[in-house]
PDB file of N, CA and C in Angstrom:
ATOM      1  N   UNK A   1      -9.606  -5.736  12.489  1.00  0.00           N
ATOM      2  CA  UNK A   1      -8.976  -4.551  11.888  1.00  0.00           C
ATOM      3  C   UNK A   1     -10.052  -3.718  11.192  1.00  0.00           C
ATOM      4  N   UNK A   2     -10.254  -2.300  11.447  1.00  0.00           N
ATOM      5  CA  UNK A   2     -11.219  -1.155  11.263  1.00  0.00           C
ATOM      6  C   UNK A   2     -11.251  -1.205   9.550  1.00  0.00           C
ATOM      7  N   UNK A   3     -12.111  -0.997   8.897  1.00  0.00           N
ATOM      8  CA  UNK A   3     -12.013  -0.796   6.955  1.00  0.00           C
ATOM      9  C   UNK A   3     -10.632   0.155   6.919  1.00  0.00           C
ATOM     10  N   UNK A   4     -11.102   1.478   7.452  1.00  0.00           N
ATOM     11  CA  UNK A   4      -9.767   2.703   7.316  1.00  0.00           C
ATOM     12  C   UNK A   4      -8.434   2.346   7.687  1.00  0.00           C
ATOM     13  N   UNK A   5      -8.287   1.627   9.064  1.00  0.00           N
ATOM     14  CA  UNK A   5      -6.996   0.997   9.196  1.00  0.00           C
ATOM     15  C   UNK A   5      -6.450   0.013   7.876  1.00  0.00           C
ATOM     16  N   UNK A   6      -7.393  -0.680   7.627  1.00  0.00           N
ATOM     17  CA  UNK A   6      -6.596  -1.601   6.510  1.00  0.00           C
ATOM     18  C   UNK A   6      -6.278  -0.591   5.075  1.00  0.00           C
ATOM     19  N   UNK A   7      -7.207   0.033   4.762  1.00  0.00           N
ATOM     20  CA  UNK A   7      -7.112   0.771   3.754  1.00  0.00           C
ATOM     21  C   UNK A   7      -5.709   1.319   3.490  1.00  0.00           C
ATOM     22  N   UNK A   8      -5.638   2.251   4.840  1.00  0.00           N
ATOM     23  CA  UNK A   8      -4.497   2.886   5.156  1.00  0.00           C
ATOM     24  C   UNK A   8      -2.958   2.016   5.126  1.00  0.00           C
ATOM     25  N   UNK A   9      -3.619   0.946   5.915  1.00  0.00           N
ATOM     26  CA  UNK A   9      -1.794  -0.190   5.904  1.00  0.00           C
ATOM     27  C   UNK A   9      -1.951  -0.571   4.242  1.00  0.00           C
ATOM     28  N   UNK A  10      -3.111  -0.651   3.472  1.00  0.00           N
ATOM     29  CA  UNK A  10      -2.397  -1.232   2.125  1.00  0.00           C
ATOM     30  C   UNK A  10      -1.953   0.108   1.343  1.00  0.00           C
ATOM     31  N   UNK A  11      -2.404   0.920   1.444  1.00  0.00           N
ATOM     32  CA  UNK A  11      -1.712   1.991   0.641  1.00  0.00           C
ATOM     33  C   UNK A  11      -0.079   2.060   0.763  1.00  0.00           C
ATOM     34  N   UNK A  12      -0.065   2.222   2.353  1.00  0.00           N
ATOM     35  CA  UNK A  12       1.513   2.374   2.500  1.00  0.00           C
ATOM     36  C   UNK A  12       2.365   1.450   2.383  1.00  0.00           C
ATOM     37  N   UNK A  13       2.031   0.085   2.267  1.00  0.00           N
ATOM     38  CA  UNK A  13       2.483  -1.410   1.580  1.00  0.00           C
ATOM     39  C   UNK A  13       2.356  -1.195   0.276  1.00  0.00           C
ATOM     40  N   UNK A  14       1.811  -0.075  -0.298  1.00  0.00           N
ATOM     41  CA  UNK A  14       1.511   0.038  -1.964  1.00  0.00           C
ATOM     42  C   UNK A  14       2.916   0.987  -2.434  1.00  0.00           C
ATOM     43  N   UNK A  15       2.697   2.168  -1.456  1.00  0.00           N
ATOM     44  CA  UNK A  15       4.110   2.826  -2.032  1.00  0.00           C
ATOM     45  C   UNK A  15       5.248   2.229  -1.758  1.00  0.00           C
ATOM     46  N   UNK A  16       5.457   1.306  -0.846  1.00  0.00           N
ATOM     47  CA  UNK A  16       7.046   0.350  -0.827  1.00  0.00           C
ATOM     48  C   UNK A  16       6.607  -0.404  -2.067  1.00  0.00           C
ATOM     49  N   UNK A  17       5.897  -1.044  -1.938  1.00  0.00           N
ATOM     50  CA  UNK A  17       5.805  -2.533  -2.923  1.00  0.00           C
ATOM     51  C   UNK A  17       5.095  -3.236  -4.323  1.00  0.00           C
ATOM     52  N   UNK A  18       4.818  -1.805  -4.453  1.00  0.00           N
ATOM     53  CA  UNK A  18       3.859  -1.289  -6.342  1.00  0.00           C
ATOM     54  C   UNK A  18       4.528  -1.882  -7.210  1.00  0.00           C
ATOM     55  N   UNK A  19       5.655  -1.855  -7.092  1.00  0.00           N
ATOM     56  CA  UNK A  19       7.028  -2.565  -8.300  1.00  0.00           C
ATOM     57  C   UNK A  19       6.580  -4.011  -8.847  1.00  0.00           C
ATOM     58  N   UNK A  20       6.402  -4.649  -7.555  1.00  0.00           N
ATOM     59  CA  UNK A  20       6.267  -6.282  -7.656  1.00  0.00           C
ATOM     60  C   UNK A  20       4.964  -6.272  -8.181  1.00  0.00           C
ATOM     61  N   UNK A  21       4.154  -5.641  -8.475  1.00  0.00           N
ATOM     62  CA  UNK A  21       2.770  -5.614  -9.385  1.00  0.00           C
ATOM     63  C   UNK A  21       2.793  -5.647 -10.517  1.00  0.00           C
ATOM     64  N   UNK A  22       2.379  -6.227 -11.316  1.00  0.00           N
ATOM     65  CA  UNK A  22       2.013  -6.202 -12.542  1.00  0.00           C
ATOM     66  C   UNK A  22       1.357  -4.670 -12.916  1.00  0.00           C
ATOM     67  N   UNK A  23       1.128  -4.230 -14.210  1.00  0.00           N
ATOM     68  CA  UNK A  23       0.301  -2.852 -14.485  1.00  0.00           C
ATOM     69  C   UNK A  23      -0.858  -3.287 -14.059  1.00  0.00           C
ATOM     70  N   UNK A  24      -1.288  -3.837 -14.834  1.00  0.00           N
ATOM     71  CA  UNK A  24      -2.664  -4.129 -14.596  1.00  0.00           C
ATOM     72  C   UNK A  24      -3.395  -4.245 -13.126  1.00  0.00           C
ATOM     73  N   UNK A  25      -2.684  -4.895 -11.768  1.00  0.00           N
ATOM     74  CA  UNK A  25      -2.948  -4.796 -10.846  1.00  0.00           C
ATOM     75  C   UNK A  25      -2.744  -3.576 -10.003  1.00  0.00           C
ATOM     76  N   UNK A  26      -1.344  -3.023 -10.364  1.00  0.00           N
ATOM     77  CA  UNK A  26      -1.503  -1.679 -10.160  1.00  0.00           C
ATOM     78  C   UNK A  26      -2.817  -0.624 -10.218  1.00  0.00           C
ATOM     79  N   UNK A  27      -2.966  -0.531 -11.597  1.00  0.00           N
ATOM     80  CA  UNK A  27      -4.703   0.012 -11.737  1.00  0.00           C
ATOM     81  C   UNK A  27      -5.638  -0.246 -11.370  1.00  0.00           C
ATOM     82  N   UNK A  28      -5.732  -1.440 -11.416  1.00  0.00           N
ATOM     83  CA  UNK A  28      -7.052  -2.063 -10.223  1.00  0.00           C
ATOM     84  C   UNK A  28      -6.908  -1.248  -8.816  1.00  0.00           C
ATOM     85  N   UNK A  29      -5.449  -1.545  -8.226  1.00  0.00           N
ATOM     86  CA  UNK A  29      -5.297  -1.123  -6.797  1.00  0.00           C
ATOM     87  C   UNK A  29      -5.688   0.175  -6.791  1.00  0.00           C
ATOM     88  N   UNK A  30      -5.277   1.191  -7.501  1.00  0.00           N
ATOM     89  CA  UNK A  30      -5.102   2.698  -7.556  1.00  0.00           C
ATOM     90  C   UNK A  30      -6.562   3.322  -7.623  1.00  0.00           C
ATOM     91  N   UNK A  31      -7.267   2.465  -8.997  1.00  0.00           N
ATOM     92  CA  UNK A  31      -8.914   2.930  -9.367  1.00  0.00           C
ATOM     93  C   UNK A  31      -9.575   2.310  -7.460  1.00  0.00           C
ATOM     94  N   UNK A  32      -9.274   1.030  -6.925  1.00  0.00           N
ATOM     95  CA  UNK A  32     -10.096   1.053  -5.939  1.00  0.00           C
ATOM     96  C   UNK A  32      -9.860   1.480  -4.378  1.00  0.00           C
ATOM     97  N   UNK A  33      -8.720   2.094  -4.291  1.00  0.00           N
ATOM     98  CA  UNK A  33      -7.840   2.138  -2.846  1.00  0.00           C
ATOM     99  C   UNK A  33      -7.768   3.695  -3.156  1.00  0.00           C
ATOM    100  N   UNK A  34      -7.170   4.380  -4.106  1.00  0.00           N
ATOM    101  CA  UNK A  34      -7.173   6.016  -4.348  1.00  0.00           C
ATOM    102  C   UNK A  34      -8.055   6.426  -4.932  1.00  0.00           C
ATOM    103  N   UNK A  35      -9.147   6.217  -5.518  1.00  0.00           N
ATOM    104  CA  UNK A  35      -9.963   6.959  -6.400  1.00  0.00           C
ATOM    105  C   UNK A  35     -11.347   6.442  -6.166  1.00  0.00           C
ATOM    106  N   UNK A  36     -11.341   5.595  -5.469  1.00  0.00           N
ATOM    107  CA  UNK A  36     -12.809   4.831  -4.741  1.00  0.00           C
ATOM    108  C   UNK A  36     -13.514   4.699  -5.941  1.00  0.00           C
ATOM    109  N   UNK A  37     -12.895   4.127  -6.794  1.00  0.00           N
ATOM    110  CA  UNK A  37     -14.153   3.331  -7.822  1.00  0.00           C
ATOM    111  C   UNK A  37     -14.650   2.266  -7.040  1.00  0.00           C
ATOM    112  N   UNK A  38     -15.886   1.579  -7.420  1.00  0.00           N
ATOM    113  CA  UNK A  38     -16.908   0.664  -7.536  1.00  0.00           C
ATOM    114  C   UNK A  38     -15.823  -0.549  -8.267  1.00  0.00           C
ATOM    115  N   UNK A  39     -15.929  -1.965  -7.572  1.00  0.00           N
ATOM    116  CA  UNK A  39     -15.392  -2.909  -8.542  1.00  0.00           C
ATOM    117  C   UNK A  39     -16.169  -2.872  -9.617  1.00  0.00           C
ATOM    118  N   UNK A  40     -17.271  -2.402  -9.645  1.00  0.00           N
ATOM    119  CA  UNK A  40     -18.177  -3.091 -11.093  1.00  0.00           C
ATOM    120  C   UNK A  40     -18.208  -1.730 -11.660  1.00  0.00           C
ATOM    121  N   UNK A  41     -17.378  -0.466 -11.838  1.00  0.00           N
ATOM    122  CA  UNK A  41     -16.958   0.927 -12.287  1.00  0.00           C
ATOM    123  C   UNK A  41     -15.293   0.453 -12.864  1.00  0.00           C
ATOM    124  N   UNK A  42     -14.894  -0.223 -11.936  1.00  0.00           N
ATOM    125  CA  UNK A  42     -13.110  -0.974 -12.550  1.00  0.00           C
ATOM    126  C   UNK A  42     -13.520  -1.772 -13.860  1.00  0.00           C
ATOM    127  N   UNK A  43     -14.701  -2.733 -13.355  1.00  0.00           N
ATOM    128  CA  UNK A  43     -15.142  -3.513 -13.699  1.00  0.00           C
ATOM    129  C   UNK A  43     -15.229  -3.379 -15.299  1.00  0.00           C
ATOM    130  N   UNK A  44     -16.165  -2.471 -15.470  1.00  0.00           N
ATOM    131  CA  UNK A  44     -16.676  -1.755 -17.006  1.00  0.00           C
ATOM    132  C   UNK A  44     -15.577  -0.961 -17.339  1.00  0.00           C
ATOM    133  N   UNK A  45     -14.832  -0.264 -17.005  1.00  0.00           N
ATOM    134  CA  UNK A  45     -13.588   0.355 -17.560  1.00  0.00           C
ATOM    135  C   UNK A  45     -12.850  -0.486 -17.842  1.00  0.00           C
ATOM    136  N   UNK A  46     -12.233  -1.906 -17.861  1.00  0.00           N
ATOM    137  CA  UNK A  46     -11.575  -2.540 -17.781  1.00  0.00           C
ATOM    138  C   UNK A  46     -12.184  -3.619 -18.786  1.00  0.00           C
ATOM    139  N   UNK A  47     -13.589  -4.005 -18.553  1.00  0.00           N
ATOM    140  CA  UNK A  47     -14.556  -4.710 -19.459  1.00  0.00           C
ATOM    141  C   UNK A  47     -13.915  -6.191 -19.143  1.00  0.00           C
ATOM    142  N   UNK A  48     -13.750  -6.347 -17.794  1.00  0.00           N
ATOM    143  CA  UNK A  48     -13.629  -7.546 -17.253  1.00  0.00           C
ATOM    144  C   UNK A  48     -15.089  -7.675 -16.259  1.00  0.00           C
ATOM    145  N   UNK A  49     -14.945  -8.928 -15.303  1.00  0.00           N
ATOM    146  CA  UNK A  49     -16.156  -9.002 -14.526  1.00  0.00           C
ATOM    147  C   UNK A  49     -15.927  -8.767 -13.360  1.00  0.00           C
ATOM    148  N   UNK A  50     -16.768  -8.284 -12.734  1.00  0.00           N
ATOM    149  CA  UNK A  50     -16.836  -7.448 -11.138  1.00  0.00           C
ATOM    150  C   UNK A  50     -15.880  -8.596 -10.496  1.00  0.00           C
ATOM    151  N   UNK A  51     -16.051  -9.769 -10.895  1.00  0.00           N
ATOM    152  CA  UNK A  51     -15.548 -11.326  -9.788  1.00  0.00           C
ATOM    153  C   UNK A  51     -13.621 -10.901 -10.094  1.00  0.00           C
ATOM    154  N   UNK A  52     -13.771 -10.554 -11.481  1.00  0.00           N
ATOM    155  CA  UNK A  52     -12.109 -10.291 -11.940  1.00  0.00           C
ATOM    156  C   UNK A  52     -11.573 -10.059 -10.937  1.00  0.00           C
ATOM    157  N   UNK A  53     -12.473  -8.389 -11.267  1.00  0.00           N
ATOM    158  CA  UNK A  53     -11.616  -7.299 -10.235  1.00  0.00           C
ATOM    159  C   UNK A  53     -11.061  -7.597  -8.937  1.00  0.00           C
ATOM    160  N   UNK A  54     -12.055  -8.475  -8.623  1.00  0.00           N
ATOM    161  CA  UNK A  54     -12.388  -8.533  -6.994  1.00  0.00           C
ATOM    162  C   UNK A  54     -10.864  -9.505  -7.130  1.00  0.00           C
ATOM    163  N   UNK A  55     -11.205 -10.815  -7.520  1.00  0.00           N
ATOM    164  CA  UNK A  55      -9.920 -11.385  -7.471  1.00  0.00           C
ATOM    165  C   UNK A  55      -8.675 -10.710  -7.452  1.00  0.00           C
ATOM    166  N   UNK A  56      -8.591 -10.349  -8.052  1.00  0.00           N
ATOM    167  CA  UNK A  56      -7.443  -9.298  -8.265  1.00  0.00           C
ATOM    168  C   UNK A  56      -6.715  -8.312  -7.571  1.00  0.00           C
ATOM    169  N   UNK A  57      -7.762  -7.779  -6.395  1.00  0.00           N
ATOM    170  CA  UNK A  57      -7.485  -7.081  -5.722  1.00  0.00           C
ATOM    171  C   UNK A  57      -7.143  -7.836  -4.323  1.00  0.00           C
ATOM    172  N   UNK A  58      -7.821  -8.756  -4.119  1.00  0.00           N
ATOM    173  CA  UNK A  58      -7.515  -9.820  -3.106  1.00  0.00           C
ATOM    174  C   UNK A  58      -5.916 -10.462  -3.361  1.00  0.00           C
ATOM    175  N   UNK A  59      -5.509 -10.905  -4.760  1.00  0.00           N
ATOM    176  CA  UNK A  59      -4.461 -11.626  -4.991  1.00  0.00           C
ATOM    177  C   UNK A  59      -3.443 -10.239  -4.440  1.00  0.00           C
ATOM    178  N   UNK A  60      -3.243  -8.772  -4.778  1.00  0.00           N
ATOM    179  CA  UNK A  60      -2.822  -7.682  -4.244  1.00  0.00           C
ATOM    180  C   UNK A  60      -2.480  -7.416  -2.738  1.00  0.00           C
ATOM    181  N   UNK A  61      -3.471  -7.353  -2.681  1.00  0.00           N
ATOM    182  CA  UNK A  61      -3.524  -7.644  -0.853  1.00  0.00           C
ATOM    183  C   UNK A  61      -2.703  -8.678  -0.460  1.00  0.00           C
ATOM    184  N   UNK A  62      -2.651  -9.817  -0.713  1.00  0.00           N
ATOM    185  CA  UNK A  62      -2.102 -10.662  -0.631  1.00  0.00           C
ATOM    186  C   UNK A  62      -0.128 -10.497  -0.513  1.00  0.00           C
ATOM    187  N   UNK A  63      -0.138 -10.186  -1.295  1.00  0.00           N
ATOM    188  CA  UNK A  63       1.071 -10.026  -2.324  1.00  0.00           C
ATOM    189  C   UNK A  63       1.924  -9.050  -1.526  1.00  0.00           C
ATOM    190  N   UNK A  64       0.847  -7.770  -1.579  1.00  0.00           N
ATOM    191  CA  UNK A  64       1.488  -6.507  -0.906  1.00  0.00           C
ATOM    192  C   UNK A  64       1.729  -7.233   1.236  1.00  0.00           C
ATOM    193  N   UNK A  65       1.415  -7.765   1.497  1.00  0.00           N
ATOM    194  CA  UNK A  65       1.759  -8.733   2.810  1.00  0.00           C
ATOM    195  C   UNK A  65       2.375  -9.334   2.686  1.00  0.00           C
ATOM    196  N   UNK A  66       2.567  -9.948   1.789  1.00  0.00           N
ATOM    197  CA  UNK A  66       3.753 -11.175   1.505  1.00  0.00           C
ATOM    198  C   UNK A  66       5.124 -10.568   1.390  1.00  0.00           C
ATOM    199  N   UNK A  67       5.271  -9.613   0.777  1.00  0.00           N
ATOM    200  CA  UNK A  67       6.670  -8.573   0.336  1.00  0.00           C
ATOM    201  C   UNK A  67       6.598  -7.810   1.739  1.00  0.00           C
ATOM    202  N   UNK A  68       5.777  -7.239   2.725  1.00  0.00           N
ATOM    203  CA  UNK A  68       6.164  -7.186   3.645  1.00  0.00           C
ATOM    204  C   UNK A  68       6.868  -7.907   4.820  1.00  0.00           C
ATOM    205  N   UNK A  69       6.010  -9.336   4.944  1.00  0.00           N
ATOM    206  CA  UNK A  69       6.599 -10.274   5.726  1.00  0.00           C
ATOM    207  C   UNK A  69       7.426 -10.622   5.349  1.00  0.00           C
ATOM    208  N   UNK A  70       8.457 -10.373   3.783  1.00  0.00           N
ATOM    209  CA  UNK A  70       9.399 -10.951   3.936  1.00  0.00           C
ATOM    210  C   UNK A  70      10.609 -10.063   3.745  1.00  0.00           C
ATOM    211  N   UNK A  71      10.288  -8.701   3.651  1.00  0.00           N
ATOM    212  CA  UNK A  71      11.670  -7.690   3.773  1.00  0.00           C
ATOM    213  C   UNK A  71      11.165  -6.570   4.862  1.00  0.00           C
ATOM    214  N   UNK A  72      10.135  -6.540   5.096  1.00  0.00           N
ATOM    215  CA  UNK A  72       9.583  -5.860   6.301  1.00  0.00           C
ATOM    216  C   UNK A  72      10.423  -4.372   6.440  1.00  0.00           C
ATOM    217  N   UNK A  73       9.978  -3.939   4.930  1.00  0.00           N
ATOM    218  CA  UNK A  73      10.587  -2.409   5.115  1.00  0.00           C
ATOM    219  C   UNK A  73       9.897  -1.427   5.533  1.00  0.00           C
ATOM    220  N   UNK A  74       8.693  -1.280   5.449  1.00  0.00           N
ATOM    221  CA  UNK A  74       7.519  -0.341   6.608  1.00  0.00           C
ATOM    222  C   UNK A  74       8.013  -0.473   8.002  1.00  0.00           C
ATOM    223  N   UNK A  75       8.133  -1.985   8.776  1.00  0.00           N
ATOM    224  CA  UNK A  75       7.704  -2.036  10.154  1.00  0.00           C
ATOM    225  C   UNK A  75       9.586  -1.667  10.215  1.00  0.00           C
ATOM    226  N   UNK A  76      10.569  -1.570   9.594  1.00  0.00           N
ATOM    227  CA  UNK A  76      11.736  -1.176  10.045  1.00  0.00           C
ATOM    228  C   UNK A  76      11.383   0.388   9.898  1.00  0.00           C
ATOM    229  N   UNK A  77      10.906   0.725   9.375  1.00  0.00           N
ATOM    230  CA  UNK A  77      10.821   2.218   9.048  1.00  0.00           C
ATOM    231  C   UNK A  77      10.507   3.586  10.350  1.00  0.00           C
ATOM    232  N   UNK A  78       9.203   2.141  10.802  1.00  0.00           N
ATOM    233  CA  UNK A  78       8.365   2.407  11.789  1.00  0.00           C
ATOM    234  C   UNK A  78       9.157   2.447  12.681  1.00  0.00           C
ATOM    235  N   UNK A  79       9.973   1.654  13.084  1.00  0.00           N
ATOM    236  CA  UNK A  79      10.609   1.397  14.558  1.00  0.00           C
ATOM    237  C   UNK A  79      12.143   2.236  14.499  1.00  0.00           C
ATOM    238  N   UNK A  80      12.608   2.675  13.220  1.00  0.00           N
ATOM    239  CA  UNK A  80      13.536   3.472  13.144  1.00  0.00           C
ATOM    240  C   UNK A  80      13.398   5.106  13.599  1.00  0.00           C
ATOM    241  N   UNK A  81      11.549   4.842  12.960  1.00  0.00           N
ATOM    242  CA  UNK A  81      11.162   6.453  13.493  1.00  0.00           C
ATOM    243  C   UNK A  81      10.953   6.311  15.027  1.00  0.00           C
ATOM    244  N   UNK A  82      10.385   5.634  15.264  1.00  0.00           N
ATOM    245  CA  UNK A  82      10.098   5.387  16.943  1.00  0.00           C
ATOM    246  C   UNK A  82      11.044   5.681  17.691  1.00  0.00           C
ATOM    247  N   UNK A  83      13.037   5.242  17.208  1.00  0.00           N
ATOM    248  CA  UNK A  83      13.547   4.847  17.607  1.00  0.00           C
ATOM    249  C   UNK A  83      14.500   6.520  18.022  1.00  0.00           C
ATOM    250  N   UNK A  84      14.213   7.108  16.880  1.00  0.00           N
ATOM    251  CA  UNK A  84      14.539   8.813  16.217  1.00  0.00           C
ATOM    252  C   UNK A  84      14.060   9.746  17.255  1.00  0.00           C
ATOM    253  N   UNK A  85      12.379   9.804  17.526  1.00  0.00           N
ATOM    254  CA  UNK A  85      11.791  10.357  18.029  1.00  0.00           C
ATOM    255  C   UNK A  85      12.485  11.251  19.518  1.00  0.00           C
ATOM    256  N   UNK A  86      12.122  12.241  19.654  1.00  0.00           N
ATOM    257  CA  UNK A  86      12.730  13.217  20.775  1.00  0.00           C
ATOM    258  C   UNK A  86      14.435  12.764  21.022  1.00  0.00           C
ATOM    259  N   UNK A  87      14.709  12.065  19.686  1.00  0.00           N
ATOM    260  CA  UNK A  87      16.450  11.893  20.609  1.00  0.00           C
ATOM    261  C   UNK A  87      17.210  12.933  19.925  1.00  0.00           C
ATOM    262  N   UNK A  88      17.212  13.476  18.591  1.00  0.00           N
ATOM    263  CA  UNK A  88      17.799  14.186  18.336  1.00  0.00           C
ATOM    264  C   UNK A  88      17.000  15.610  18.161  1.00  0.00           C
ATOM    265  N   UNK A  89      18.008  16.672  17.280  1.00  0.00           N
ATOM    266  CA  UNK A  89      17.044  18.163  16.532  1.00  0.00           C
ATOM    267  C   UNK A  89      16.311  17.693  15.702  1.00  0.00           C
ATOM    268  N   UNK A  90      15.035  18.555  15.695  1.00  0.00           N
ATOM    269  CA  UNK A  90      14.019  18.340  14.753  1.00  0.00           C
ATOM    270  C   UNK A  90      14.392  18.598  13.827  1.00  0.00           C
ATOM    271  N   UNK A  91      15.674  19.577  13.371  1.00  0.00           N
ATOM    272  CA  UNK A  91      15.579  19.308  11.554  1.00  0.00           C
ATOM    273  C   UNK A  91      16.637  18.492  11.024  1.00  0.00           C
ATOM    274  N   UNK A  92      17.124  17.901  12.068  1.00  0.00           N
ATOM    275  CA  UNK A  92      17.667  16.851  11.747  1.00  0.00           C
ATOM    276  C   UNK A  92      17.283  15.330  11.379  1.00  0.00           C
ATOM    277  N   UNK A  93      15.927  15.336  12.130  1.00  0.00           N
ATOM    278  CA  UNK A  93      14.858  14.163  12.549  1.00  0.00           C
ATOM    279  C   UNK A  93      14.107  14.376  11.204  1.00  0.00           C
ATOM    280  N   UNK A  94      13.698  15.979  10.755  1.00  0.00           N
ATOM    281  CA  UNK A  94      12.806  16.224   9.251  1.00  0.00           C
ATOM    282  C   UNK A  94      13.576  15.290   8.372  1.00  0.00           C
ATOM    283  N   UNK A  95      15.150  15.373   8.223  1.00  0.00           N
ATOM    284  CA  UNK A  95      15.499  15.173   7.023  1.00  0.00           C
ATOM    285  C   UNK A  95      16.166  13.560   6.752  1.00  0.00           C
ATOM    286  N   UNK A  96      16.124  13.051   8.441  1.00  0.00           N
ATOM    287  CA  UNK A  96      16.654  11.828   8.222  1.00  0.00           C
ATOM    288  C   UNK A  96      14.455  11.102   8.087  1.00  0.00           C
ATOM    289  N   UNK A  97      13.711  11.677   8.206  1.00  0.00           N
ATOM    290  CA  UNK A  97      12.453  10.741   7.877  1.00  0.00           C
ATOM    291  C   UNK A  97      12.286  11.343   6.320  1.00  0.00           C
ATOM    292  N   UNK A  98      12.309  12.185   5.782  1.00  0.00           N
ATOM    293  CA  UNK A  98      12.306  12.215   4.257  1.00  0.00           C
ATOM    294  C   UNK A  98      13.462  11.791   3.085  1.00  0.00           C
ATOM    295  N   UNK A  99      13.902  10.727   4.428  1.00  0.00           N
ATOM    296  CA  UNK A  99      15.296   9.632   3.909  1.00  0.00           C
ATOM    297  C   UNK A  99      14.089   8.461   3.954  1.00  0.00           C
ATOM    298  N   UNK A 100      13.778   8.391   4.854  1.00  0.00           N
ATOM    299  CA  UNK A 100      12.894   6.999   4.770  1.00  0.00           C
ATOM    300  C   UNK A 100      11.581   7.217   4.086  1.00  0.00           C
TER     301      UNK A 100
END
């Protein structure tokens, strides 16, 4: 799996599944996935150790997969749009995907 591909699947595993985070991991995720800090830039803002962060963001990753594999609301999302696609009007199709 490409860096950008994963990047990309945890973000959108981030906006379903941010809830089940703690704050603190939240910010970690956000400073290193949206704002491209440096773990050892989290690191010193945070005044934990680069190893913290890192943990932390791994236990995330983790987590944010785990809440997928087990309510799998992205890959229904996905296959609902798939499923949408050229069958009906497009502004009908706009407003049932800014449902999902």
């Amino acid at each position: 799996e490409k860096v950008m591909d994963k990047r990309i699947k945890l973000n959108i595993l981030y906006d379903y599944y941010k809830d089940f985070l703690t704050q603190k991991q939240q910010e970690y995720f956000e400073d290193y996935y949206c704002s491209n800090y440096s773990l050892g830039e989290i690191a010193e803002a945070n005044n934990i150790s680069r190893n913290a962060v890192h943990n932390q963001l791994k236990i995330v990753e983790e987590r944010l997969l785990e809440m997928e594999s087990i309510l799998n609301l992205v890959t229904k999302k996905d296959k609902i749009t798939e499923l949408l696609n050229g069958k009906i009007e497009d502004d009908l199709l706009e407003k049932i995907k800014e449902l999902l």
